[in-house]
N, C-alpha and C. Protein backbone atom coordinates (compact mmCIF):
# COMPACT_ATOMS: atom_id res chain seq x y z
N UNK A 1 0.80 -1.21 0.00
CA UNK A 1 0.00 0.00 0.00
C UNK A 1 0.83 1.27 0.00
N UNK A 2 2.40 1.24 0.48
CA UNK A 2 2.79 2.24 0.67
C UNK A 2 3.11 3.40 -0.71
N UNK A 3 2.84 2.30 -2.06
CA UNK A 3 2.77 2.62 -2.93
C UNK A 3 1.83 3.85 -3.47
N UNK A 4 0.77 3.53 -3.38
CA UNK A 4 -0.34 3.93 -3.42
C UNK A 4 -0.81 5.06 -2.95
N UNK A 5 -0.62 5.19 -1.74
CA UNK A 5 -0.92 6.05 -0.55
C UNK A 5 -1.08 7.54 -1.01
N UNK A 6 0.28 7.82 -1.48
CA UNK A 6 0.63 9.09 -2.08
C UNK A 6 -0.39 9.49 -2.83
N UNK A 7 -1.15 8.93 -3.60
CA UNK A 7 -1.95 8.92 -4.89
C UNK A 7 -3.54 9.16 -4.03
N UNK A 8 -3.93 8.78 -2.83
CA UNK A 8 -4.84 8.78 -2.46
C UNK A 8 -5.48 7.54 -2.67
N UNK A 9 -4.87 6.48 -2.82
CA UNK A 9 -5.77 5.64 -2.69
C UNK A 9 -4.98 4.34 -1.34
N UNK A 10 -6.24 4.01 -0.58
CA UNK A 10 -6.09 3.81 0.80
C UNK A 10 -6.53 2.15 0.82
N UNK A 11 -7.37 1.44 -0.40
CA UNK A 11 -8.00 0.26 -0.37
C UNK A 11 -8.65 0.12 -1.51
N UNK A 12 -8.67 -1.45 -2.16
CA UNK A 12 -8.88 -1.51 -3.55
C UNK A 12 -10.54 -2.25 -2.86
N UNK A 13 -11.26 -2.16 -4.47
CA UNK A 13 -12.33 -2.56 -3.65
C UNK A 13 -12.77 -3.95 -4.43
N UNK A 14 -13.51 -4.79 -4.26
CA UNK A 14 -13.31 -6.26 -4.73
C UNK A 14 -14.43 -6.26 -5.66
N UNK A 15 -14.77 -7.05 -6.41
CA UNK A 15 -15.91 -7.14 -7.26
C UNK A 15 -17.29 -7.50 -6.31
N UNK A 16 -17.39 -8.01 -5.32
CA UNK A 16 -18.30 -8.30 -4.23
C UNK A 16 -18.75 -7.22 -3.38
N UNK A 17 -17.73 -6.43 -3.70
CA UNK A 17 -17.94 -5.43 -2.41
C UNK A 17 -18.62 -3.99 -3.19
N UNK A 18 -18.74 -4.13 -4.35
CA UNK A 18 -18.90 -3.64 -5.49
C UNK A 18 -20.41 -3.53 -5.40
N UNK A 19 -20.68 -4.34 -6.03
CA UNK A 19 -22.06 -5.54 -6.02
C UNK A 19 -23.05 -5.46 -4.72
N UNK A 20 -22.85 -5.43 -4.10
CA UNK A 20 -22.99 -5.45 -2.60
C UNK A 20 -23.39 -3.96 -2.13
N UNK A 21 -22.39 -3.19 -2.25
CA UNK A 21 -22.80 -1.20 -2.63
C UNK A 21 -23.84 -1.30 -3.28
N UNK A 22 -24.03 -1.70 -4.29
CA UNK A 22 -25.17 -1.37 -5.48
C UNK A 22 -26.64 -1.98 -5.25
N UNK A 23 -26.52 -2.87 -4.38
CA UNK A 23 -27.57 -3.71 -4.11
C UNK A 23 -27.98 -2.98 -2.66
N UNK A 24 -27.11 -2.57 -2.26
CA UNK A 24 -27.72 -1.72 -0.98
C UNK A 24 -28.21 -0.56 -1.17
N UNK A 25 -27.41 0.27 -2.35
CA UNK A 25 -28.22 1.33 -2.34
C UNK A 25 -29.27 1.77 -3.24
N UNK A 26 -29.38 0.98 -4.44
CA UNK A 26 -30.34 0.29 -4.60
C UNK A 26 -31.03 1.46 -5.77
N UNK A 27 -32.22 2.08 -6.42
CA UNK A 27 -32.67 2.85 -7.09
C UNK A 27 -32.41 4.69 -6.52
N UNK A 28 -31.61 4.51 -5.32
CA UNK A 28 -31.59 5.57 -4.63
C UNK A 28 -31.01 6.76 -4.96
N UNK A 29 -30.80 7.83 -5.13
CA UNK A 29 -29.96 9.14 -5.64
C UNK A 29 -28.80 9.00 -4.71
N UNK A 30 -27.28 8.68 -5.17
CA UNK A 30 -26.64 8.67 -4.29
C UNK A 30 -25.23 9.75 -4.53
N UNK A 31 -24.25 10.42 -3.49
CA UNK A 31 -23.60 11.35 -3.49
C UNK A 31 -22.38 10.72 -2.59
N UNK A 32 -20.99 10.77 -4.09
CA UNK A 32 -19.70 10.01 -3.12
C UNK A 32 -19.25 11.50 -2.85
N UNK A 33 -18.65 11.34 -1.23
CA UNK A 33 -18.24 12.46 -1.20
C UNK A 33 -16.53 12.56 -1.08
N UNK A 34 -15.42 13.11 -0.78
CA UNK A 34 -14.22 13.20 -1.00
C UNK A 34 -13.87 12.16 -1.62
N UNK A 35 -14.43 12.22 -3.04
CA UNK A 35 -14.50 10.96 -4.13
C UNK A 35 -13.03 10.89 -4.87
N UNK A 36 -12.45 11.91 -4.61
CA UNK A 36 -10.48 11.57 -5.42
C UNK A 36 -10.65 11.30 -6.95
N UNK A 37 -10.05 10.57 -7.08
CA UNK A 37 -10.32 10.28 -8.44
C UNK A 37 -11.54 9.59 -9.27
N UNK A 38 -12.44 9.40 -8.10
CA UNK A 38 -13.64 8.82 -8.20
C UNK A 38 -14.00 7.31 -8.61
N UNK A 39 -12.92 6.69 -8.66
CA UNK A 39 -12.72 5.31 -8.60
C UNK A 39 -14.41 4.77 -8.43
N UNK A 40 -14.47 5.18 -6.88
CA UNK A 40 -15.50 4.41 -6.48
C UNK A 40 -16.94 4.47 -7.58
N UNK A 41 -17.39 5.48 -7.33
CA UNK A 41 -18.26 6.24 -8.23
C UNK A 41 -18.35 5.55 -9.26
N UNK A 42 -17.35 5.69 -10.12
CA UNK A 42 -17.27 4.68 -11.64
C UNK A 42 -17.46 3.23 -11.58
N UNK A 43 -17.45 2.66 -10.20
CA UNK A 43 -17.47 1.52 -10.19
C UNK A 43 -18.59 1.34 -9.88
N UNK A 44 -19.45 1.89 -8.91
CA UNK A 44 -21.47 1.76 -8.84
C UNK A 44 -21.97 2.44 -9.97
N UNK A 45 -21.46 3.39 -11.08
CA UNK A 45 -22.00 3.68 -12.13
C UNK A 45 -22.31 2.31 -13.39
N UNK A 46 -20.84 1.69 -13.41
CA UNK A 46 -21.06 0.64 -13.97
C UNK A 46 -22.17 -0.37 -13.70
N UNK A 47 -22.60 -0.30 -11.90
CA UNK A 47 -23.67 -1.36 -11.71
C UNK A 47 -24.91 -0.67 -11.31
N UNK A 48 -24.79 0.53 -12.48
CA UNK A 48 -26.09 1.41 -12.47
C UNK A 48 -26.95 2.01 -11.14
N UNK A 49 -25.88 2.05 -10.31
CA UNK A 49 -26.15 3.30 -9.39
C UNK A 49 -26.44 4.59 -10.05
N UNK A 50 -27.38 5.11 -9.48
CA UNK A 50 -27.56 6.73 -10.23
C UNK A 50 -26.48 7.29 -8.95
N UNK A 51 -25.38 7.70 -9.07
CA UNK A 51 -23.92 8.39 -8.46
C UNK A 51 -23.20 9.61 -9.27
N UNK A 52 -22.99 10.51 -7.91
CA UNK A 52 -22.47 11.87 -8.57
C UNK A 52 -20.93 11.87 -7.44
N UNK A 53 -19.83 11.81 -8.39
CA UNK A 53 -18.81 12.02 -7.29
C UNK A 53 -18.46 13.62 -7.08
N UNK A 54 -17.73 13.69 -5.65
CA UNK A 54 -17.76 15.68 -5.61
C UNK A 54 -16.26 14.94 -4.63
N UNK A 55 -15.56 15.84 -4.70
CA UNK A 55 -14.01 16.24 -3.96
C UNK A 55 -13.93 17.41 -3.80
N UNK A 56 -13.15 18.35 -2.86
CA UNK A 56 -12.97 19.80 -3.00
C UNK A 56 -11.69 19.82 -3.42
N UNK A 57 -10.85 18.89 -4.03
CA UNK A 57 -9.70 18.82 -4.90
C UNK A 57 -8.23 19.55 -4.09
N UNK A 58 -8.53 18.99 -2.76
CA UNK A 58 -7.94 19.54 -2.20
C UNK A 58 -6.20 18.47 -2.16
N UNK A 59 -6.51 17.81 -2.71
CA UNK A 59 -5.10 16.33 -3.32
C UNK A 59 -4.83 16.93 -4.57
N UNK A 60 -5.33 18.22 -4.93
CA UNK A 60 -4.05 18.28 -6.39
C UNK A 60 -3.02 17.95 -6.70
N UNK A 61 -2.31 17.76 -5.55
CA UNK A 61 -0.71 17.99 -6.08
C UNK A 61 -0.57 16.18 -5.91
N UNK A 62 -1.40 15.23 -5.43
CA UNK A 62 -1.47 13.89 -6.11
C UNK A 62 -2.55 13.05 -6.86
N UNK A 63 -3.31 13.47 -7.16
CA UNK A 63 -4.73 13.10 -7.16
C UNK A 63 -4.88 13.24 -8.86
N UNK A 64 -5.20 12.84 -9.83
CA UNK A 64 -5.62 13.42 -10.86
C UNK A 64 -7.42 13.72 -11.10
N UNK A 65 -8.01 14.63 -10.71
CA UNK A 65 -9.58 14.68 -11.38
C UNK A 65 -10.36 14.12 -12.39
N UNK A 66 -10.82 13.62 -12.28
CA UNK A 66 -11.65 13.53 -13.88
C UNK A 66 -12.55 14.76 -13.58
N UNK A 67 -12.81 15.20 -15.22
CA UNK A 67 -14.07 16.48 -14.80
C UNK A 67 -15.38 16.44 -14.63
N UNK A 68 -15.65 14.72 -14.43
CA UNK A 68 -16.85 14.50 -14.24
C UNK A 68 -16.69 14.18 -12.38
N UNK A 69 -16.08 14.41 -11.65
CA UNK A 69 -16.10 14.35 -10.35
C UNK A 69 -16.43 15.91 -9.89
N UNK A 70 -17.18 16.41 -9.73
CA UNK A 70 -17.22 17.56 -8.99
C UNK A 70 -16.33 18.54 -8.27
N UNK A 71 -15.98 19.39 -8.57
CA UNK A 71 -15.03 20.42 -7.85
C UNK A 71 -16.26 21.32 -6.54
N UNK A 72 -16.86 20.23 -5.22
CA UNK A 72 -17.30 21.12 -4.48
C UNK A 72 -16.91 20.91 -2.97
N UNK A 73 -17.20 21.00 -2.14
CA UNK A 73 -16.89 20.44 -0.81
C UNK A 73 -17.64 19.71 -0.17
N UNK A 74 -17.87 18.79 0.58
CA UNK A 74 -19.31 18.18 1.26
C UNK A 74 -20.69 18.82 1.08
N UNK A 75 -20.18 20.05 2.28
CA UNK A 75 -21.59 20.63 2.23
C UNK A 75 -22.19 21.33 1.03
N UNK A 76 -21.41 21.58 0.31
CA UNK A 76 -21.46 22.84 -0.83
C UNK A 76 -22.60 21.32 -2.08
N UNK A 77 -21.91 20.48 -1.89
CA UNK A 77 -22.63 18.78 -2.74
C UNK A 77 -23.24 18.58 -1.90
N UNK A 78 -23.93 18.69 -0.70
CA UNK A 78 -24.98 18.06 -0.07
C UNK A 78 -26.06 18.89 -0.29
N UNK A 79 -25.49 20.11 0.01
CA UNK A 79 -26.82 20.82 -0.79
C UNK A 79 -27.23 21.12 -2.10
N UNK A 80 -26.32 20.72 -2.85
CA UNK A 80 -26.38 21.35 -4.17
C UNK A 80 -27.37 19.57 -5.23
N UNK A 81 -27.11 18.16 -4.11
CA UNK A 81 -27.45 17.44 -4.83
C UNK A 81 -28.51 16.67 -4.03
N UNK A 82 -28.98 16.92 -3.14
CA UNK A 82 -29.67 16.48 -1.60
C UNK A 82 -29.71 15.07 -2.10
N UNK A 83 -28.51 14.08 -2.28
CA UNK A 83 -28.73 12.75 -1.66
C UNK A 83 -29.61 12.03 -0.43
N UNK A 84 -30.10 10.98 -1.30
CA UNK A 84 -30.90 10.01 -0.04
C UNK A 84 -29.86 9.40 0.31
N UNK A 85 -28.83 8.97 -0.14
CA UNK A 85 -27.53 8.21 0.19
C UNK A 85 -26.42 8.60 0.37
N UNK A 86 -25.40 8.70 0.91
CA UNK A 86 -24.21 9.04 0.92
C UNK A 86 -22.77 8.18 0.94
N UNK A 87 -21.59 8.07 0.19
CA UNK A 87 -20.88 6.91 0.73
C UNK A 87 -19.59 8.17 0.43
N UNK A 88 -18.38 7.50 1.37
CA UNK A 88 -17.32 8.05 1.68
C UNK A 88 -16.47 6.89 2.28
N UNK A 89 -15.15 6.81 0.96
CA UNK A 89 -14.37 5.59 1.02
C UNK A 89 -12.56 6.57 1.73
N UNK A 90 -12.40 6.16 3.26
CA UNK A 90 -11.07 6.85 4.19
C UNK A 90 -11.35 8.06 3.99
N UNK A 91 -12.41 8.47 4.78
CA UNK A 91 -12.40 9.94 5.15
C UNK A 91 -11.51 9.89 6.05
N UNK A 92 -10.49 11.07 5.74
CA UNK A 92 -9.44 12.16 6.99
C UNK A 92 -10.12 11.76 8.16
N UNK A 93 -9.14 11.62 8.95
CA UNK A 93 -8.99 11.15 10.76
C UNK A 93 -9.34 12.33 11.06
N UNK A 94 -10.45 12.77 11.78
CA UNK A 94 -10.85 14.10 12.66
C UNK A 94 -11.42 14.83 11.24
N UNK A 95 -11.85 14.59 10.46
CA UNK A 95 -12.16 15.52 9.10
C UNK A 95 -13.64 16.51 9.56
N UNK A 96 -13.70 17.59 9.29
CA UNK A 96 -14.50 18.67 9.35
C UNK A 96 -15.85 18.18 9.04
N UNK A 97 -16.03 17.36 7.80
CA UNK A 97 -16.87 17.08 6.47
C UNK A 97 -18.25 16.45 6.61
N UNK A 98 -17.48 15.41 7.66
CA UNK A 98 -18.80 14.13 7.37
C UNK A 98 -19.93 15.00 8.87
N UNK A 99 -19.82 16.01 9.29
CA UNK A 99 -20.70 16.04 10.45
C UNK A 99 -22.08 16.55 9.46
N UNK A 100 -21.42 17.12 8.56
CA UNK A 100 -22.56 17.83 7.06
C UNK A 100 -24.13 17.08 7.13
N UNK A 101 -23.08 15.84 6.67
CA UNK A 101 -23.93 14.58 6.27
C UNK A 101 -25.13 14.13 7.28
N UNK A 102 -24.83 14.34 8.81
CA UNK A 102 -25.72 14.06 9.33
C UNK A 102 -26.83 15.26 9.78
N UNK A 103 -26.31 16.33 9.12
CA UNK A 103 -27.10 17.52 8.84
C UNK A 103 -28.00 17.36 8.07
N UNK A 104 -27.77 16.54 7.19
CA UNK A 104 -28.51 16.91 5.62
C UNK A 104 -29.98 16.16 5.69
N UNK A 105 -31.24 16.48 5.61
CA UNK A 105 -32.25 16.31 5.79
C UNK A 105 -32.80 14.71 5.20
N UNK A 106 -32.18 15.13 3.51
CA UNK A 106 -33.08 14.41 2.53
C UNK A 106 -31.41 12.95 2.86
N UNK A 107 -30.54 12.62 3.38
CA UNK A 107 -30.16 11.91 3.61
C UNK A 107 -30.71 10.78 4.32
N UNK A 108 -30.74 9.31 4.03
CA UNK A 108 -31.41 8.38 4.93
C UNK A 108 -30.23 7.71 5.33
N UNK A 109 -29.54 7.29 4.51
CA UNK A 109 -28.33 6.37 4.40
C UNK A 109 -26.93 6.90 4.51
N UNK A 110 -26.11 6.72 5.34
CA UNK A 110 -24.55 6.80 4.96
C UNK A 110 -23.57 5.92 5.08
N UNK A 111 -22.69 5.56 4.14
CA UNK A 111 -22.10 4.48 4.33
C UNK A 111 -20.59 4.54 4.09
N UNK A 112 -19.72 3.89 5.16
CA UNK A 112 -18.34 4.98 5.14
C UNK A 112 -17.38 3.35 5.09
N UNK A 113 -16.42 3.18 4.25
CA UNK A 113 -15.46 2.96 4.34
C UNK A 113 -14.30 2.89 4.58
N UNK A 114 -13.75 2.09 5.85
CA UNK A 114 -12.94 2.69 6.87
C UNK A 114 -11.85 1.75 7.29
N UNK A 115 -11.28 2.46 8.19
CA UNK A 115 -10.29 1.42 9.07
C UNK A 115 -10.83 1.49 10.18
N UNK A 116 -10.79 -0.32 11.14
CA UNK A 116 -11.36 -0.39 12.23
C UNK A 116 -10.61 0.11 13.55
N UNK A 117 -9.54 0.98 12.84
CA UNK A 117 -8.72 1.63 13.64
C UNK A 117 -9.10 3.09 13.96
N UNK A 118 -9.59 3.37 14.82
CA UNK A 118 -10.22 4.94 15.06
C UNK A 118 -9.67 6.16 14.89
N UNK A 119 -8.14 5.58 15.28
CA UNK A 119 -7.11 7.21 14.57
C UNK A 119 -6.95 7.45 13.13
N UNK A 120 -6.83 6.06 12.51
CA UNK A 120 -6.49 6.24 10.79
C UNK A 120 -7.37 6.50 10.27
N UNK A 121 -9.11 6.97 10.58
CA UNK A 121 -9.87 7.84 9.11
C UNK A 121 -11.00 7.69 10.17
N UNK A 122 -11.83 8.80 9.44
CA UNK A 122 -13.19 9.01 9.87
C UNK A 122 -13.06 10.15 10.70
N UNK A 123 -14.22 10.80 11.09
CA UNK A 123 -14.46 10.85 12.37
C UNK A 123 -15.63 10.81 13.52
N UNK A 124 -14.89 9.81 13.88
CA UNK A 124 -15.52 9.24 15.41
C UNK A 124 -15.72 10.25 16.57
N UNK A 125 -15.65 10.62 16.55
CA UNK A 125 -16.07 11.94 17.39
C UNK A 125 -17.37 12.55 17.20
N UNK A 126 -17.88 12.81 16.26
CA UNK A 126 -19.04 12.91 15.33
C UNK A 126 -19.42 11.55 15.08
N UNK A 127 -19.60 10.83 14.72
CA UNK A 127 -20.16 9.75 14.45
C UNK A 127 -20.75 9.38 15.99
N UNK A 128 -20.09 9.46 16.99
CA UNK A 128 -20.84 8.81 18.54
C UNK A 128 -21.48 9.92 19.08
N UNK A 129 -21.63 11.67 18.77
CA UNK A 129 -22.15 12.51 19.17
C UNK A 129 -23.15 12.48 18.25
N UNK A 130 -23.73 12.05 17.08
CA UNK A 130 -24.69 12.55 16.90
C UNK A 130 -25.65 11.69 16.52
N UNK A 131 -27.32 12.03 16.78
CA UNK A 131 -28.30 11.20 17.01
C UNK A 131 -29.34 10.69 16.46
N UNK A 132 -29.29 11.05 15.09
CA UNK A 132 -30.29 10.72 14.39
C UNK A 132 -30.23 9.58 13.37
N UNK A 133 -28.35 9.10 13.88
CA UNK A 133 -28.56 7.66 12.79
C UNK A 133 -28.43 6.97 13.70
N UNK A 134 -28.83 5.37 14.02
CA UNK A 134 -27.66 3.96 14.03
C UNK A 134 -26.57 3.59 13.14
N UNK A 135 -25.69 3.09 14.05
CA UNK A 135 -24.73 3.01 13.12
C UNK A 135 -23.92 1.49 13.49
N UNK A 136 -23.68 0.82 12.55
CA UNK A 136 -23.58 -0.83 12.28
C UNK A 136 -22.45 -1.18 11.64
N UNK A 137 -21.42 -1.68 11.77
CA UNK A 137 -20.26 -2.28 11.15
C UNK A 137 -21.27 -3.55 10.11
N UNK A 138 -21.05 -3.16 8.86
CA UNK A 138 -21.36 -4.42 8.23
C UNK A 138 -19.94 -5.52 7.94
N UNK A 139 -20.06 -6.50 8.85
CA UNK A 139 -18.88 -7.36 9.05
C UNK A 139 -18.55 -7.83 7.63
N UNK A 140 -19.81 -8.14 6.53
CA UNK A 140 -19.79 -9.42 5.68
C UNK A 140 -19.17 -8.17 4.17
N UNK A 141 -19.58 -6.76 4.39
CA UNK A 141 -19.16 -5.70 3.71
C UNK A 141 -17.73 -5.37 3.92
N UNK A 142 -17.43 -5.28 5.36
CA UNK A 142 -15.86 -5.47 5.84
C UNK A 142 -14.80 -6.55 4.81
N UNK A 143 -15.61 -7.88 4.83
CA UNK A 143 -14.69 -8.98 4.61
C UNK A 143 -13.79 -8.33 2.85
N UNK A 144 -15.35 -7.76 2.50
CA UNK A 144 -14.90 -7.43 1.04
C UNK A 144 -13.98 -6.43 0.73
N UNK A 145 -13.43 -5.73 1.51
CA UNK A 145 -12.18 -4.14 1.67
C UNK A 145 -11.44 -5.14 1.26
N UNK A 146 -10.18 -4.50 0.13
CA UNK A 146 -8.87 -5.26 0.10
C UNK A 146 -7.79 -4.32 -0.07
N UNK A 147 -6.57 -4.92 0.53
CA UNK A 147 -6.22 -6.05 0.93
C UNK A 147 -6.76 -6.14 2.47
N UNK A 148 -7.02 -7.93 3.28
CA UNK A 148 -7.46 -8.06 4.48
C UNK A 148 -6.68 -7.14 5.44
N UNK A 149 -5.07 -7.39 5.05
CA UNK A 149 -4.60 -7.01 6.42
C UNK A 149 -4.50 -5.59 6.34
N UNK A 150 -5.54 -4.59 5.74
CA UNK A 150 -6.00 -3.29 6.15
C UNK A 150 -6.84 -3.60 7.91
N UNK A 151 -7.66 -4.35 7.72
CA UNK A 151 -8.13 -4.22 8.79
C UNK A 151 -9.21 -3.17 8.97
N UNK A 152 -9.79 -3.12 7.70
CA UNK A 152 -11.00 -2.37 7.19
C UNK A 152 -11.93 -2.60 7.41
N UNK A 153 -12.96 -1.82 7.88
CA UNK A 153 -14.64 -1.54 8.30
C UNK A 153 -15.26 -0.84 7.35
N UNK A 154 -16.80 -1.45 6.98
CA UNK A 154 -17.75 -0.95 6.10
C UNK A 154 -18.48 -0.92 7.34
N UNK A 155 -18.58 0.98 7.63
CA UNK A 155 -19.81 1.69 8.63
C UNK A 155 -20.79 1.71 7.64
N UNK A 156 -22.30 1.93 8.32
CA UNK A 156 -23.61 1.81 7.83
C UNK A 156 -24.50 2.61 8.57
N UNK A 157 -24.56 3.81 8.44
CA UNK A 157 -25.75 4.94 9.28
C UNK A 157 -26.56 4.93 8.71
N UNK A 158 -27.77 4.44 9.70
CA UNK A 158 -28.99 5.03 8.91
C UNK A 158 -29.89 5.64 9.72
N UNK A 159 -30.56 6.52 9.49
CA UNK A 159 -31.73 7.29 9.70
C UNK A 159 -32.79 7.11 10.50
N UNK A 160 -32.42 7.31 11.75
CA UNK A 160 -33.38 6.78 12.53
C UNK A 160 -34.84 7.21 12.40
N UNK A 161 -35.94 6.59 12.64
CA UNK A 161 -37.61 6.98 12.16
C UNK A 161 -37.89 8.35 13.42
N UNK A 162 -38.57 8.48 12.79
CA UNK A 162 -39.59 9.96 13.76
C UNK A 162 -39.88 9.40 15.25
N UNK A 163 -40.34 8.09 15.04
CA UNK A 163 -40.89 7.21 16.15
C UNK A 163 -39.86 6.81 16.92
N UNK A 164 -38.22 6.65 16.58
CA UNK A 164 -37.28 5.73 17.69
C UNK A 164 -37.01 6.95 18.61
């Protein structure tokens, strides 16, 4: 991986794990957010996810864009595309970004690709302060992150009802 790294990319993703995204999120409007080169994106486009990737291109100096990835920031794409879904593959450790997401109204779903290591991405800090999702390690989504010995977690927020 140390290869890689530089480039922004943190975990390859498997044809299952692929498949598996697409089947979860299903006919839904969905929004990748600090999408990089948008890898991901292109890969649920292929299995006909309706997906819009957005980055604030803030990896220029390793990252190459495509110009179909969005030049906006979280919030600036959360409002600009009000996803029912959201996915975000190694969000920044302590990152500003993802608290947006649990702002965003027309959001039901978020689904974050991670390390089960709490310092190396996300942030957990936000994720246990705030209250309107559950939030679920999908173990069998985990298995599919590669390579294993990342030691990678597929998080799963969702939207808690009016009623819980």
């Amino acid at each position: 991986m140390p290869l890689v790294q530089p480039e922004g990319i943190y975990c390859f993703y498997s044809r299952q794990l692929i498949a598996a995204l697409a089947e979860k999120i299903g006919p839904r409007s969905c929004l990748e957010i600090a999408a990089g080169d948008g890898t991901l994106t292109r890969f649920l486009a292929q299995q006909g996810v309706q997906v819009q990737a957005s980055d604030d291109y803030s990896w220029e100096h390793a990252v190459r864009y495509p110009e179909w990835v969005a030049k906006l920031d979280a919030k600036e794409a959360l409002r600009l595309y009000g996803p029912e879904v959201v996915i975000c593959s190694w969000p920044p450790a302590g990152n500003s970004f993802e608290r947006q997401v649990f702002r965003t109204r027309s959001v039901q779903l978020y689904i974050v690709i991670s390390s089960r290591h709490r310092f190396a991405a996300g942030n957990w800090g936000d994720y246990q302060q705030q209250s309107m999702f559950s939030l679920e390690e999908d173990l069998e989504l985990s298995r599919f992150v590669l390579p294993p010995e990342l030691d990678a977690g597929v998080y799963i927020f969702r939207r808690k009802s009016a009623a819980t």
